[in-house]
N, C-alpha and C. Protein backbone atom coordinates (compact mmCIF):
# COMPACT_ATOMS: atom_id res chain seq x y z
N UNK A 1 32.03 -7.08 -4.39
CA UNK A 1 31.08 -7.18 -5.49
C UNK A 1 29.77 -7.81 -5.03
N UNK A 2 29.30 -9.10 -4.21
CA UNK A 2 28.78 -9.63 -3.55
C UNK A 2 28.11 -8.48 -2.96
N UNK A 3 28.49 -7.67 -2.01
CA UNK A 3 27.90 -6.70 -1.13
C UNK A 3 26.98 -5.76 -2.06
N UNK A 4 27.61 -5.45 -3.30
CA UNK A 4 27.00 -4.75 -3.93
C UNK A 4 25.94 -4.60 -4.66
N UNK A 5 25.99 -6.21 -4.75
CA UNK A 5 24.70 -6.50 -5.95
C UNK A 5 23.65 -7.06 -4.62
N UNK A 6 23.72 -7.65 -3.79
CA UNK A 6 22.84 -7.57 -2.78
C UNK A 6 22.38 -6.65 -2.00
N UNK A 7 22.85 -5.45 -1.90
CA UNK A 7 22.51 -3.85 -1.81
C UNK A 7 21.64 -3.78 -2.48
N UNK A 8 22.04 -3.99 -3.77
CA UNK A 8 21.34 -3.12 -5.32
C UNK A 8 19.70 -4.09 -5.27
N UNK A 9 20.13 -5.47 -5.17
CA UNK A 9 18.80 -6.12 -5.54
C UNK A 9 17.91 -5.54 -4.16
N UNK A 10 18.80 -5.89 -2.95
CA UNK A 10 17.53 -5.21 -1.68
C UNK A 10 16.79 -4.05 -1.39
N UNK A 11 17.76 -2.84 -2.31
CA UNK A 11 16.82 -1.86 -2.79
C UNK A 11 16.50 -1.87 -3.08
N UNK A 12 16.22 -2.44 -4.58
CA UNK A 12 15.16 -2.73 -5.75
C UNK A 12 14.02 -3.38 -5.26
N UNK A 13 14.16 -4.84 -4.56
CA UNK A 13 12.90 -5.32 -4.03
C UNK A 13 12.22 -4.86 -2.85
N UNK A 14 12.66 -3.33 -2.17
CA UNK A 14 11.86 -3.03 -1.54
C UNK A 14 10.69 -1.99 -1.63
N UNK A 15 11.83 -1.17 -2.91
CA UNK A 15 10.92 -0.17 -3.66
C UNK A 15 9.61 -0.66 -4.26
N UNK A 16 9.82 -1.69 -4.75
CA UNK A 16 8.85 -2.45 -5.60
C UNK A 16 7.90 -2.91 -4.93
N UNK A 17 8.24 -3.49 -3.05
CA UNK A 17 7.22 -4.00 -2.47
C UNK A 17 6.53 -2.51 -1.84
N UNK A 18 7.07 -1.63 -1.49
CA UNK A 18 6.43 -0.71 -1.01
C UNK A 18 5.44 0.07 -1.73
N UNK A 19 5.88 0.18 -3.38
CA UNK A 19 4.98 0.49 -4.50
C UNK A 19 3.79 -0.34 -4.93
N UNK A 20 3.96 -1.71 -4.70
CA UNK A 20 2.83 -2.48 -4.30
C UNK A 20 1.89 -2.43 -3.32
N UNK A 21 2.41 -1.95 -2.51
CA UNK A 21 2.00 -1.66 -1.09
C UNK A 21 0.72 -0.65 -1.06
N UNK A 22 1.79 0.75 -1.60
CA UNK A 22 0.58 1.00 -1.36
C UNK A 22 0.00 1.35 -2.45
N UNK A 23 -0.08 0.91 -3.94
CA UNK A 23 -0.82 1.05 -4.87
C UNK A 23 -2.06 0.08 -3.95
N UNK A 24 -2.05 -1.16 -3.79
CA UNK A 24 -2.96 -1.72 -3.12
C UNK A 24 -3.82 -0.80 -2.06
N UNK A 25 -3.25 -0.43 -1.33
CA UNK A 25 -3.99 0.15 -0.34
C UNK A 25 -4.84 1.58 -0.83
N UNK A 26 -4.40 2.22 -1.65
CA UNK A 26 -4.91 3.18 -2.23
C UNK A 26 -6.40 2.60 -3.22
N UNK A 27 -5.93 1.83 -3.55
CA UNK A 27 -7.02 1.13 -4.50
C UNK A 27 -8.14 0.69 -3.87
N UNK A 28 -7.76 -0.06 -2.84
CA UNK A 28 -8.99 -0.85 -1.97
C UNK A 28 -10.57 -0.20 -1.34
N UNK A 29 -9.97 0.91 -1.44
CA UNK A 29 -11.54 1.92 -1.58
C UNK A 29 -12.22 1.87 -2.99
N UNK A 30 -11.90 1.68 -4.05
CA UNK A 30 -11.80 1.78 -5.07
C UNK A 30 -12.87 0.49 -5.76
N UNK A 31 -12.23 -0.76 -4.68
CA UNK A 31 -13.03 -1.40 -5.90
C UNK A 31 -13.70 -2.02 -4.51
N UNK A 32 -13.98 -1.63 -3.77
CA UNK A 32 -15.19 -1.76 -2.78
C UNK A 32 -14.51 -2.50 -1.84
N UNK A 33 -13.58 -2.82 -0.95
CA UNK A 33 -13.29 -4.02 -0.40
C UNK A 33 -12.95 -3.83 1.03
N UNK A 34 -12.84 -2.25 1.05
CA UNK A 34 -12.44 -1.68 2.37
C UNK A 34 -13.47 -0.56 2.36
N UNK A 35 -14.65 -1.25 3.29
CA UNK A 35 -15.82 0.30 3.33
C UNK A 35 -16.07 0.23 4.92
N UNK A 36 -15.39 1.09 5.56
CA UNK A 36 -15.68 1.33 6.48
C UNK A 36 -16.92 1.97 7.18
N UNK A 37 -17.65 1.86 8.77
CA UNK A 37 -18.90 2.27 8.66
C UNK A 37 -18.50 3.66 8.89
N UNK A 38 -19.56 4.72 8.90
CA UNK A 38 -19.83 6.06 9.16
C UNK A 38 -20.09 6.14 10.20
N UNK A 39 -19.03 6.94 11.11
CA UNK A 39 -19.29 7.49 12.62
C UNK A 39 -20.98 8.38 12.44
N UNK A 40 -21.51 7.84 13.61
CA UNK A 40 -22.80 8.31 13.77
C UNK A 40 -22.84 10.06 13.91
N UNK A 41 -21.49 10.27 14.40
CA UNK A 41 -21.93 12.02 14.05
C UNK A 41 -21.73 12.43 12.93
N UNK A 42 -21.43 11.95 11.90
CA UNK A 42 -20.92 12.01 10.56
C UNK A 42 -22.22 11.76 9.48
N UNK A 43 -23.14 11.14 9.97
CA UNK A 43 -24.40 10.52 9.18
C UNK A 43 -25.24 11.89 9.45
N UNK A 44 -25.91 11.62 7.82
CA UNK A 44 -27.31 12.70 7.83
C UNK A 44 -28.10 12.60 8.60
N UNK A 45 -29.03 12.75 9.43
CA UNK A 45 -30.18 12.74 10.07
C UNK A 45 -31.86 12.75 8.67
């Protein structure tokens, strides 16, 4: 029983951190915090 519910919770809290994960990372363009520069062949002239 022990085995089981510590299974159950370690799945649960990993789904949850990974859904955190990358909701964060998806976002971070979003609200400005990750702006990477523009490769110079990539820029307008």
């Amino acid at each position: 029983m022990k085995k089981h519910l510590f299974t159950t919770l370690a799945v649960f809290g990993a789904t949850v951190l990974a859904f955190f994960a990358s909701t964060t990372a998806a976002s971070a363009c979003v609200w400005g915090v990750y702006q990477p520069t523009e490769p110079k062949l990539l820029r307008e002239k």
